[in-house]
C-alpha atoms as a PDB file:
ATOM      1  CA  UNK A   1     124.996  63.562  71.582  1.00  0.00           C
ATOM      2  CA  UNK A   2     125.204  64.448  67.783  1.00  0.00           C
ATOM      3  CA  UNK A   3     121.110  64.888  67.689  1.00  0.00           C
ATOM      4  CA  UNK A   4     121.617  66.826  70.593  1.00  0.00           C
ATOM      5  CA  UNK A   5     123.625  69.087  69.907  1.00  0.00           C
ATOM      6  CA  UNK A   6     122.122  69.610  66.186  1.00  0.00           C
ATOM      7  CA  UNK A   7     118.475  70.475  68.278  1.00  0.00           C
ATOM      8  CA  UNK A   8     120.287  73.190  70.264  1.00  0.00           C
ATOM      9  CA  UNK A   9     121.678  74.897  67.348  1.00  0.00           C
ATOM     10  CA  UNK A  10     117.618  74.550  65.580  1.00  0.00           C
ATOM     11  CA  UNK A  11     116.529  76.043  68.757  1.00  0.00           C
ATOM     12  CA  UNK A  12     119.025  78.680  69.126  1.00  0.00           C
ATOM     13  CA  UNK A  13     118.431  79.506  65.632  1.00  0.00           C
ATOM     14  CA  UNK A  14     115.114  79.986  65.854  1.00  0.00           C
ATOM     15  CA  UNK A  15     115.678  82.342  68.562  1.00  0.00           C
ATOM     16  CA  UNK A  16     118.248  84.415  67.801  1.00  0.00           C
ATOM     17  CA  UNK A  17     116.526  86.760  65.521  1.00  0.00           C
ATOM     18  CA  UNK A  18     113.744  87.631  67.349  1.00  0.00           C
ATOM     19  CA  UNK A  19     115.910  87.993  70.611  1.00  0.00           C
ATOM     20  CA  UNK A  20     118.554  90.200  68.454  1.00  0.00           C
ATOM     21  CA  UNK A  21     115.594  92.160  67.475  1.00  0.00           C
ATOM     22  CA  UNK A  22     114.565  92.585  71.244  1.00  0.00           C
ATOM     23  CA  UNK A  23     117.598  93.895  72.489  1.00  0.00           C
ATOM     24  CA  UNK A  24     118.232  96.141  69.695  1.00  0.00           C
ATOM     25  CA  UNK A  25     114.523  97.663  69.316  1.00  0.00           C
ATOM     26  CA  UNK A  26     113.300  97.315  72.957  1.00  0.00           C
ATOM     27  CA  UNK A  27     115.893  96.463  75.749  1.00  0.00           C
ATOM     28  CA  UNK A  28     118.165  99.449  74.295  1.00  0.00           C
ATOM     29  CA  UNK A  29     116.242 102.022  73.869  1.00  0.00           C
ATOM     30  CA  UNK A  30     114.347 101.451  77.305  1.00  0.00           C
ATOM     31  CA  UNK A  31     117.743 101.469  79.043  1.00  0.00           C
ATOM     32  CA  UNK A  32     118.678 104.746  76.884  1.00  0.00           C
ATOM     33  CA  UNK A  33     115.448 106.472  78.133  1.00  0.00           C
ATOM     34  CA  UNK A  34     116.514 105.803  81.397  1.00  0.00           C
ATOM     35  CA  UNK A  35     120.273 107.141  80.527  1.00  0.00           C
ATOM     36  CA  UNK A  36     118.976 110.170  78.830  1.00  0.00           C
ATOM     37  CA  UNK A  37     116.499 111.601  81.812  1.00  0.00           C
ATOM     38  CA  UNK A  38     119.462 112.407  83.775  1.00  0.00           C
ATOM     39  CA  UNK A  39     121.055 114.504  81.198  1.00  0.00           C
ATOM     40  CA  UNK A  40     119.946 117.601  79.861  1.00  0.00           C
ATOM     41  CA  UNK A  41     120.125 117.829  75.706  1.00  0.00           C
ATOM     42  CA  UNK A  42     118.054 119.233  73.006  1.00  0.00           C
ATOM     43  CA  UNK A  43     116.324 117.338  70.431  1.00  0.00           C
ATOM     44  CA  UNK A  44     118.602 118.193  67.653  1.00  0.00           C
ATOM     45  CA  UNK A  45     122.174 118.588  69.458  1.00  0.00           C
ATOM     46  CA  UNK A  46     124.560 116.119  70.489  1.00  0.00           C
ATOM     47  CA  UNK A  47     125.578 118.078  73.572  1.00  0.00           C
ATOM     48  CA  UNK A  48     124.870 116.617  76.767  1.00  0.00           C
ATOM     49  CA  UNK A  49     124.774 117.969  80.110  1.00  0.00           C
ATOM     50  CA  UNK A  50     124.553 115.478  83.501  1.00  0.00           C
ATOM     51  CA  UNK A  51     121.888 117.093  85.908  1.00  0.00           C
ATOM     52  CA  UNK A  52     121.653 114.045  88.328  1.00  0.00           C
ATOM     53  CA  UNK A  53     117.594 114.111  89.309  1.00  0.00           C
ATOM     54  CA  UNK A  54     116.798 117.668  88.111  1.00  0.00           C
ATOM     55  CA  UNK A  55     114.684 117.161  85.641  1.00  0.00           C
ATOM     56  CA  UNK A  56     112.112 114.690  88.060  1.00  0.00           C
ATOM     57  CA  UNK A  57     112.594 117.814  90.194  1.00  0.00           C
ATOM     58  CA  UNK A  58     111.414 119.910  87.796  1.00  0.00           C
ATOM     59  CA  UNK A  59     108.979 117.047  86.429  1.00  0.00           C
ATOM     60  CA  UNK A  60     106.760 116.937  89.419  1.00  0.00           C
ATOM     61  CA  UNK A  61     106.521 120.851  89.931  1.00  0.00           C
ATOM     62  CA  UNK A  62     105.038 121.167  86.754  1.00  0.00           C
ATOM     63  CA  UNK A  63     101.902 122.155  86.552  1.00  0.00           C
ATOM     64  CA  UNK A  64     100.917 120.879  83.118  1.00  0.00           C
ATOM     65  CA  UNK A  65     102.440 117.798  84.298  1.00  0.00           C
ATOM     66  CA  UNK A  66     100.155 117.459  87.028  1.00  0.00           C
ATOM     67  CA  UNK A  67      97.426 117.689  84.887  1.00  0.00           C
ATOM     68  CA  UNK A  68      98.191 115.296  82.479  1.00  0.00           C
ATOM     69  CA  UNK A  69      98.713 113.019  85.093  1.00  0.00           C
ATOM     70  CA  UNK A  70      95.731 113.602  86.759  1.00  0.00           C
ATOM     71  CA  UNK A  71      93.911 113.039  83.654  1.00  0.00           C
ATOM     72  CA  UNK A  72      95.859 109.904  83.005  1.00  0.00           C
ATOM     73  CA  UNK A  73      94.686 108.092  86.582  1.00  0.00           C
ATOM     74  CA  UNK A  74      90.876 109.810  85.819  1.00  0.00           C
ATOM     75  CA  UNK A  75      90.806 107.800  82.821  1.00  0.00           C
ATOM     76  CA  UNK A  76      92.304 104.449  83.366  1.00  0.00           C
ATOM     77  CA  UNK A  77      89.947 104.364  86.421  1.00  0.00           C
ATOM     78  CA  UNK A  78      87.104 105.755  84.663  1.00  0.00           C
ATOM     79  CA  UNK A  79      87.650 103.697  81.121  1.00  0.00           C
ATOM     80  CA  UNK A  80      88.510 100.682  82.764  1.00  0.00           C
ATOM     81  CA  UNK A  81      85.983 100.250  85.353  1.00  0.00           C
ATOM     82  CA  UNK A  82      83.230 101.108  83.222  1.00  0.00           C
ATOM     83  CA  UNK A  83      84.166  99.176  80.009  1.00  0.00           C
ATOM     84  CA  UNK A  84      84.664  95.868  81.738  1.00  0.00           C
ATOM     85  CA  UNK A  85      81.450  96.160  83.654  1.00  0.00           C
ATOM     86  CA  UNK A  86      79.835  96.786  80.645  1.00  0.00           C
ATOM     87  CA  UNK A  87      81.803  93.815  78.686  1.00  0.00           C
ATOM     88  CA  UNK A  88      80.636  91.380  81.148  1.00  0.00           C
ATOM     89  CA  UNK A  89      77.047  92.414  81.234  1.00  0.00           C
ATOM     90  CA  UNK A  90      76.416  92.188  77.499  1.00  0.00           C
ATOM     91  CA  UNK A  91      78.676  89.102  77.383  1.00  0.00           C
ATOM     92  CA  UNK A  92      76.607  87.287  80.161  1.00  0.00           C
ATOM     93  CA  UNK A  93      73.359  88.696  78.207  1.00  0.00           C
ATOM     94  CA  UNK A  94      74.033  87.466  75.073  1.00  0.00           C
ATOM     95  CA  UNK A  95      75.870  84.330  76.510  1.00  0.00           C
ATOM     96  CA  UNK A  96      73.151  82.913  79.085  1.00  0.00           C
ATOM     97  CA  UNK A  97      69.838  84.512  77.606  1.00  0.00           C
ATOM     98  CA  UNK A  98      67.844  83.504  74.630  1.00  0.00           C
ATOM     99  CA  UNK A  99      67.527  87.326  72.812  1.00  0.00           C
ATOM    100  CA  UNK A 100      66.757  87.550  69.049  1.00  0.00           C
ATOM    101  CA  UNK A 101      69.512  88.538  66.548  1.00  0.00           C
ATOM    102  CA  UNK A 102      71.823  87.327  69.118  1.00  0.00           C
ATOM    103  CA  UNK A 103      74.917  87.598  66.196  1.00  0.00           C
ATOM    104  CA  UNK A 104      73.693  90.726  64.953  1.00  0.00           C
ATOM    105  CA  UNK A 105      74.672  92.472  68.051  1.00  0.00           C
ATOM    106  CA  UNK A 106      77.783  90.683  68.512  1.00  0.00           C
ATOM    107  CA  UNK A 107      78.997  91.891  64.882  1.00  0.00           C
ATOM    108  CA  UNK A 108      77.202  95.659  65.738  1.00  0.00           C
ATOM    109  CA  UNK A 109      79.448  95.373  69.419  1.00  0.00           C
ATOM    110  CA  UNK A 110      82.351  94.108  67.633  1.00  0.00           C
ATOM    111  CA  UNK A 111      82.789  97.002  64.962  1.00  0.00           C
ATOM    112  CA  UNK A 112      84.262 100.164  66.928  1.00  0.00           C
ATOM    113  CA  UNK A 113      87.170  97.806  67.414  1.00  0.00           C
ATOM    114  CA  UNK A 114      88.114  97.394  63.730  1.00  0.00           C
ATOM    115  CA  UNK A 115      87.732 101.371  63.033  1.00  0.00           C
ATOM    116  CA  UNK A 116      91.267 102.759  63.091  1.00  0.00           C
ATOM    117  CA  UNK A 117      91.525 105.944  66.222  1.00  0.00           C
ATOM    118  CA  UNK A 118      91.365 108.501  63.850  1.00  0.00           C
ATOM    119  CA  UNK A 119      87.707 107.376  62.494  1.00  0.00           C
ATOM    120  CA  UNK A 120      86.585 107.105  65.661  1.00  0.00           C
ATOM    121  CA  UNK A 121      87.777 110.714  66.530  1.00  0.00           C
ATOM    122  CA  UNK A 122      85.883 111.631  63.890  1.00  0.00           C
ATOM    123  CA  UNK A 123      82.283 110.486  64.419  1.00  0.00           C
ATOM    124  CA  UNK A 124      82.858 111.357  68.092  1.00  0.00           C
ATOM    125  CA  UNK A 125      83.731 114.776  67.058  1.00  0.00           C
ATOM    126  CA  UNK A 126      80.597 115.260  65.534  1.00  0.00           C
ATOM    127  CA  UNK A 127      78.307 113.654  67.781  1.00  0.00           C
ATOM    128  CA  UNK A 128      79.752 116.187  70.377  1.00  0.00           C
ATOM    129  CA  UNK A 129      79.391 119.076  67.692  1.00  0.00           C
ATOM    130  CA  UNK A 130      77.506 122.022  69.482  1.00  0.00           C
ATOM    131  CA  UNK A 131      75.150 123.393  67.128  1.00  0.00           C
ATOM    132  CA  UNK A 132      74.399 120.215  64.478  1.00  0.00           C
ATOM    133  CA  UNK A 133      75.609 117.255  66.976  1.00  0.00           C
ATOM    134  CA  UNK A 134      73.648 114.182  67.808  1.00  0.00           C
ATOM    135  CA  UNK A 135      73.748 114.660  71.442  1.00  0.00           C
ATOM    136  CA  UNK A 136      73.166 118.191  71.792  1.00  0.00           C
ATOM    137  CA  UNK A 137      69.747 117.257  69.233  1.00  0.00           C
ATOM    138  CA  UNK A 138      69.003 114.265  71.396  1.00  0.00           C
ATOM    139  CA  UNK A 139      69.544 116.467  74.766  1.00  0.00           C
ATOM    140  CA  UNK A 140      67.233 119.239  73.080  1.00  0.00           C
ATOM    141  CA  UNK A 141      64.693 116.925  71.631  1.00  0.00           C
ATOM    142  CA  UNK A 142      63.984 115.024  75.323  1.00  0.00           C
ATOM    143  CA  UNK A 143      64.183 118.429  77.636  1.00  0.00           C
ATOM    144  CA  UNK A 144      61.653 120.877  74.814  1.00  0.00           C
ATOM    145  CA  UNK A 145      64.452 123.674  75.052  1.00  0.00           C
ATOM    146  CA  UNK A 146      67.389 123.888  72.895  1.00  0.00           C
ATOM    147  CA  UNK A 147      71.191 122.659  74.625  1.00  0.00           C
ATOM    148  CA  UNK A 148      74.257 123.706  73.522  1.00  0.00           C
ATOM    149  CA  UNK A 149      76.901 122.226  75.706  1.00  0.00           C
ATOM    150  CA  UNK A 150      80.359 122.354  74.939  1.00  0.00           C
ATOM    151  CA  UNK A 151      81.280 118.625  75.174  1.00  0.00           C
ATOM    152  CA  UNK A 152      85.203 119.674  74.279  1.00  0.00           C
ATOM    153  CA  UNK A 153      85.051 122.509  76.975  1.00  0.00           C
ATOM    154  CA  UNK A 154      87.715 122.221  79.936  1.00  0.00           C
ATOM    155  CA  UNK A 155      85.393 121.113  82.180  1.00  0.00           C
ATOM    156  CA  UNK A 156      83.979 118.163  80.066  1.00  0.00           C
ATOM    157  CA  UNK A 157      86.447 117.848  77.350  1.00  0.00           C
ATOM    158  CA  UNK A 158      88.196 114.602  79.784  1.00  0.00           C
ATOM    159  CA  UNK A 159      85.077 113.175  79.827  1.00  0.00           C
ATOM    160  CA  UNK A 160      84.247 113.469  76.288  1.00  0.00           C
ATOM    161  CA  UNK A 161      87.464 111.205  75.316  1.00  0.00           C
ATOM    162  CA  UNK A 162      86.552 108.243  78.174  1.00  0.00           C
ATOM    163  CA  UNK A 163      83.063 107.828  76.655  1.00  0.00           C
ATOM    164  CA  UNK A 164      85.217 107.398  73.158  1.00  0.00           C
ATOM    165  CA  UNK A 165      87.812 105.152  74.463  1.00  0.00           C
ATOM    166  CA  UNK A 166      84.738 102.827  75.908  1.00  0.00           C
ATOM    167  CA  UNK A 167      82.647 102.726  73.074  1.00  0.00           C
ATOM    168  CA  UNK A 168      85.463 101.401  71.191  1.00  0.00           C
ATOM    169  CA  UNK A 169      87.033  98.761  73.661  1.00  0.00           C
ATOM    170  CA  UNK A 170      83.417  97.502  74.868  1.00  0.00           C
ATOM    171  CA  UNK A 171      82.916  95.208  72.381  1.00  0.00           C
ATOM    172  CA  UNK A 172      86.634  93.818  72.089  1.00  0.00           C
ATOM    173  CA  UNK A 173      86.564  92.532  75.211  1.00  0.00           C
ATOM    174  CA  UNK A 174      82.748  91.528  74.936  1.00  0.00           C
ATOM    175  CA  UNK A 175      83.691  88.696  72.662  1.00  0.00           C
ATOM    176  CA  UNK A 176      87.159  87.304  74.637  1.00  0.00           C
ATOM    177  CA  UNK A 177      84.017  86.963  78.039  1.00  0.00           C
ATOM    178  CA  UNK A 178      81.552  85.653  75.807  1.00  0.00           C
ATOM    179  CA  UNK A 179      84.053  82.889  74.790  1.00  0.00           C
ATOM    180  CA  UNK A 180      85.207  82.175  78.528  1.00  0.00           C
ATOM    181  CA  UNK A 181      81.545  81.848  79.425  1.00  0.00           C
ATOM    182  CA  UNK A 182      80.549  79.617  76.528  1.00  0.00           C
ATOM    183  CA  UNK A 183      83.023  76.866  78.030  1.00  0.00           C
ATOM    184  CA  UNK A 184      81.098  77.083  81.923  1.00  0.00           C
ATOM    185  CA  UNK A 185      79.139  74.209  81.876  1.00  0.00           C
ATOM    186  CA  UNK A 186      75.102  75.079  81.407  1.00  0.00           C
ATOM    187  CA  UNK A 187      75.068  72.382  84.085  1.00  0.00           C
ATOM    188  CA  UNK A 188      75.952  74.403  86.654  1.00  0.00           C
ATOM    189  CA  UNK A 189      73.088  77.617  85.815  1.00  0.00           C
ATOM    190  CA  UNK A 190      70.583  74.744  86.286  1.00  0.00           C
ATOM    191  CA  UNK A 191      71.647  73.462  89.749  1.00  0.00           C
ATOM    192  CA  UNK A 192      71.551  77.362  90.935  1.00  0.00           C
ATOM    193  CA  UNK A 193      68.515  77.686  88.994  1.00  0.00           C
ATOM    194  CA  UNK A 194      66.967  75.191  91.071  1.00  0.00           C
ATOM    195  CA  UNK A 195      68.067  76.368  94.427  1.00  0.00           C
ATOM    196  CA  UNK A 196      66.458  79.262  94.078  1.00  0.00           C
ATOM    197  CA  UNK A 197      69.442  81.749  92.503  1.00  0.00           C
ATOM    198  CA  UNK A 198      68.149  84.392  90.017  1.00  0.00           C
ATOM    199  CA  UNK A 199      70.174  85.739  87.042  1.00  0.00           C
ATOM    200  CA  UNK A 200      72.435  88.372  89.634  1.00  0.00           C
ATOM    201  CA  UNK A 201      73.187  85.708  91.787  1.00  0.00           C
ATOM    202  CA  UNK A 202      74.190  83.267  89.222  1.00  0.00           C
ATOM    203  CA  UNK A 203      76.129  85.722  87.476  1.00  0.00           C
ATOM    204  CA  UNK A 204      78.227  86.823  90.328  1.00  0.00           C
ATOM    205  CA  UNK A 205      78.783  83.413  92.072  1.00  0.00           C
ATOM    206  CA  UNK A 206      79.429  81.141  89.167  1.00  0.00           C
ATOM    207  CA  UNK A 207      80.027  83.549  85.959  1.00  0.00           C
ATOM    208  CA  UNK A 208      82.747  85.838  87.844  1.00  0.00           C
ATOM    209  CA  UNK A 209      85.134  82.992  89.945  1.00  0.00           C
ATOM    210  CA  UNK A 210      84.918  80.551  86.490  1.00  0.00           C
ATOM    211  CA  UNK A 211      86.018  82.888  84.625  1.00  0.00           C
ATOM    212  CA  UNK A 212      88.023  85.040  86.716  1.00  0.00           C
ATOM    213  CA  UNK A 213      91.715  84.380  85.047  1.00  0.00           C
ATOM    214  CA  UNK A 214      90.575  85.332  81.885  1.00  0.00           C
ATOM    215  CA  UNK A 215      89.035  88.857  83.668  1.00  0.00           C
ATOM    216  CA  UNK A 216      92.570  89.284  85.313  1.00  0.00           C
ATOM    217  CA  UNK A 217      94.706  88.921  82.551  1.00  0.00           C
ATOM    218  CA  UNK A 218      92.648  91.197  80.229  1.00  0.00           C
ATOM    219  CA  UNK A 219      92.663  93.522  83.071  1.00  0.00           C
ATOM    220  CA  UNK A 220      96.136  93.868  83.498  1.00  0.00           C
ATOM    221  CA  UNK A 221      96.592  93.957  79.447  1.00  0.00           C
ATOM    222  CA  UNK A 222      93.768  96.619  78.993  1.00  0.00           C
ATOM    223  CA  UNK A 223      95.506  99.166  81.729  1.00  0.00           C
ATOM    224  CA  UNK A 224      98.698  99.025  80.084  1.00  0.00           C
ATOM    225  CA  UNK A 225      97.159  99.612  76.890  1.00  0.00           C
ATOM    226  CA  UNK A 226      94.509 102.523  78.041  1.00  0.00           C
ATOM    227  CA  UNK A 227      97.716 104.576  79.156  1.00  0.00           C
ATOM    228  CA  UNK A 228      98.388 104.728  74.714  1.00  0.00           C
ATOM    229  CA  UNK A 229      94.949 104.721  73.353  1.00  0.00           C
ATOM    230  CA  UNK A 230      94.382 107.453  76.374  1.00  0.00           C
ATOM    231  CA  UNK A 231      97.062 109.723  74.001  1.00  0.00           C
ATOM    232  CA  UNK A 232      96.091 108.653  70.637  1.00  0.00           C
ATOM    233  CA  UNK A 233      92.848 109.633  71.426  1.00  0.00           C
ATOM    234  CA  UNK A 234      93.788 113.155  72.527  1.00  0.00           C
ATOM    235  CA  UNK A 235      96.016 113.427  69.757  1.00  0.00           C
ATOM    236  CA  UNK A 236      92.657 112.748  66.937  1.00  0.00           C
ATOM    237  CA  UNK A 237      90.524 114.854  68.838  1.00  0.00           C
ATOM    238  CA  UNK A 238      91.601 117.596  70.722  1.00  0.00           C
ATOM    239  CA  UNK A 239      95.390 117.701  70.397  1.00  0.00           C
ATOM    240  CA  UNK A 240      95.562 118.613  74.017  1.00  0.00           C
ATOM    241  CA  UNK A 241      93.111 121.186  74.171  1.00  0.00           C
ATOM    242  CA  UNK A 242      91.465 123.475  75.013  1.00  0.00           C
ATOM    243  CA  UNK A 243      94.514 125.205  76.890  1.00  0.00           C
ATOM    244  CA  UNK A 244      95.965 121.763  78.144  1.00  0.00           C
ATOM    245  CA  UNK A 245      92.504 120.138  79.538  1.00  0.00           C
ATOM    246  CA  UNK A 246      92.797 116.814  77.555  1.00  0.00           C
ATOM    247  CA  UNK A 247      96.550 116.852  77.839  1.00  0.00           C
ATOM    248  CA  UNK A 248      97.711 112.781  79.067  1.00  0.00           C
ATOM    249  CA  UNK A 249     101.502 112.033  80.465  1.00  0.00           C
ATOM    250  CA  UNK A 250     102.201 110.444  77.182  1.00  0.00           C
ATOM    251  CA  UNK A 251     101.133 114.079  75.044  1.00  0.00           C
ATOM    252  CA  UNK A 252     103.152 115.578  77.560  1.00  0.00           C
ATOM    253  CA  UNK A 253     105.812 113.680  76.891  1.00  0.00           C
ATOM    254  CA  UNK A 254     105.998 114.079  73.184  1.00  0.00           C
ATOM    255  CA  UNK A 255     105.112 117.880  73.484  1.00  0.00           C
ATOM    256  CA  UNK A 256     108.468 118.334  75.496  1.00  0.00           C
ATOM    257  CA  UNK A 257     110.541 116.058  72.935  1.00  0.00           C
ATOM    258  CA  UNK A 258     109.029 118.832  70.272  1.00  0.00           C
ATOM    259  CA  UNK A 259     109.884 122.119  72.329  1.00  0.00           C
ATOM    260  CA  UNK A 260     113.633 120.871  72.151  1.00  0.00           C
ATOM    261  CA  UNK A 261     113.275 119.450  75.816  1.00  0.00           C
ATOM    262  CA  UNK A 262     114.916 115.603  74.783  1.00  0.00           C
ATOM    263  CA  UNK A 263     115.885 115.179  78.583  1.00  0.00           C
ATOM    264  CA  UNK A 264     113.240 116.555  80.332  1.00  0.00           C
ATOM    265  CA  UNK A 265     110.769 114.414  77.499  1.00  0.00           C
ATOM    266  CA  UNK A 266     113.098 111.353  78.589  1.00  0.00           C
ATOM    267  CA  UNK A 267     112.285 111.584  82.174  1.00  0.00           C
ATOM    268  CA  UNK A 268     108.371 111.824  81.606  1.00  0.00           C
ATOM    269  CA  UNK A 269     109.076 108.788  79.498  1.00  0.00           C
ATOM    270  CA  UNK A 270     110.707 107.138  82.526  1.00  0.00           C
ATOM    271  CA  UNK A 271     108.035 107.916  85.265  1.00  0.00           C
ATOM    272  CA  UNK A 272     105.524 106.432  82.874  1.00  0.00           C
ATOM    273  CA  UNK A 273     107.082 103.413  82.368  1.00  0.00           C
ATOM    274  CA  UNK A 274     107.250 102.884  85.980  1.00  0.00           C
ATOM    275  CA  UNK A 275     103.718 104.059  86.919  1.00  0.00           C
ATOM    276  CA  UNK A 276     102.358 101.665  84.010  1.00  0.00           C
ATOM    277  CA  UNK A 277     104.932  98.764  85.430  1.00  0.00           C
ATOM    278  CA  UNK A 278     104.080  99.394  89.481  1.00  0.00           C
ATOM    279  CA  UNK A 279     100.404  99.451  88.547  1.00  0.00           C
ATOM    280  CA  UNK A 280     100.399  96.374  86.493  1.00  0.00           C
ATOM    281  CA  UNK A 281     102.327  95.009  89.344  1.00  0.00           C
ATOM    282  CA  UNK A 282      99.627  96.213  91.718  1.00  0.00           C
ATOM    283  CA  UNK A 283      96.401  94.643  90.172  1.00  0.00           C
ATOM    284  CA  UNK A 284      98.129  91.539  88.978  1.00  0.00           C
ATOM    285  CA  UNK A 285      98.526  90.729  93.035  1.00  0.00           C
ATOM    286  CA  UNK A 286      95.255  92.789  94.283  1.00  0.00           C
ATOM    287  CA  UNK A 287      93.011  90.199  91.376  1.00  0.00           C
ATOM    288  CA  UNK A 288      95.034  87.254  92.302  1.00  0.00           C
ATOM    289  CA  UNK A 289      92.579  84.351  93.207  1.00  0.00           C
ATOM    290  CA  UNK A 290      93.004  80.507  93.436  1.00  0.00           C
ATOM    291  CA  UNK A 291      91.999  78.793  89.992  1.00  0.00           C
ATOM    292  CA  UNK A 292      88.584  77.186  90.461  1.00  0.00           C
ATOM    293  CA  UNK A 293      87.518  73.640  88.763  1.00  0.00           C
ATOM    294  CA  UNK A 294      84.653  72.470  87.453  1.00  0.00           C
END
């Protein structure tokens, strides 16, 4: 009874802290968010007025809103679909086939992860600079006549920050496939090998369901994370411009919060949360599959 009782108190000690931490950093100010987008308040004043749901009224009539949300959905779609495709094709690549310098390029795929946002901003920047920028001089060099397209222009200016965003999380999640892949028994190529499957086949029957749990939980992970690399990218390189074409909810949000708008901020912060929750919700049960063994 003594021993116990003396484990419960190690084990309640050991917990205590980080759950005191918890409720006091996360659980309360989540639940004040939520207080806070029903009242209407300025940054700086301790006045408070209760508005019930006006400020979601006024929320999804905004125009600027729209468009940050807009851009939001265009690149987690965009970002996500097209960085894990590309993550599991150069993971299977330099998994299952025999190419030279094989580390080399996981080292060169590896690096855009361990440059801070801001760096990355920065070369990006001038690759898409209009006059002196690599792809402009690339785009010139292969068509004979000079190209000056304005990658930061409203039109292109979205799609400027989701070639960013993949170029940096490509080789991340490039290394967490190639590991998953590494422990599929080589066994298993062979046996398709000999009935006849090619490299596609192989990849997409026996690559894909073994290591399918690992592809749905970095899924899930990477969508919640896109919807805060999506705004620290647009804060590094266009700050929400040109006239609120790069603009994301989460830019939005904080742009309110600095125009005195705490409330109104507070209930952009509150239908983020639950977009980011419902759609984590959402692919968690659309990628659920039945484990496979081997």
């Amino acid at each position: 009874m003594q021993k116990h009782k003396s484990q419960s108190l190690f084990i309640f000690a050991c917990l205590a802290p980080a759950t005191i931490l918890f409720l006091i950093f996360m659980a309360y100010p989540t639940i004040d968010v939520f207080r806070m987008s029903f009242f209407e308040r300025g940054a700086y004043s301790s006045n408070e007025t209760f508005v019930y749901f006006d400020n979601f009224k006024v929320l999804f009539r905004d125009t600027r809103f729209i468009i940050s949300a807009q851009n939001t959905i265009f690149l987690l779609v965009t970002v996500t679909v097209i960085t894990f495709a590309l993550a599991l094709f150069f993971a299977f690549c330099l998994t299952k086939e025999k190419i030279r310098g094989n580390n080399f390029f996981r080292v060169v795929f590896y690096i855009p992860n361990i440059l801070s946002v801001v760096v990355i901003s920065g070369v990006f920047s001038a690759i898409y600079d209009t006059k002196n920028g690599l792809l402009n001089t690339l785009l010139s060099f292969f068509s004979g006549k000079t190209v000056s397209l304005l990658w930061k222009s409203e039109e292109l200016v979205v799609i400027s920050i989701a070639i960013a965003m993949v170029w940096q999380a490509v080789g991340y999640y490039m290394v967490m496939y190639m590991a998953s892949m590494s422990s599929v028994p080589e066994s298993l190529y062979e046996s398709a090998g000999l009935d006849g499957a090619n490299r596609a086949v192989q990849f997409f029957k026996i690559t894909i369901p073994l290591i399918w749990t690992n592809i749905r939980t970095t899924l899930t992970f990477f969508i919640i994370s896109t919807v805060n690399m999506a705004f620290l990218f647009v804060k590094a390189m266009t700050s929400g411009g040109p006239n609120g074409a790069s603009e994301v909810v989460l830019s939005f949000m904080y742009g309110q919060k600095d125009a005195g708008l705490y409330g109104y901020s507070m209930a952009a912060g509150v239908v983020i949360f639950l977009f980011s929750f419902a759609l984590s919700a959402l692919v968690s049960r659309v990628t659920e599959r039945n484990d496979l063994q081997y």
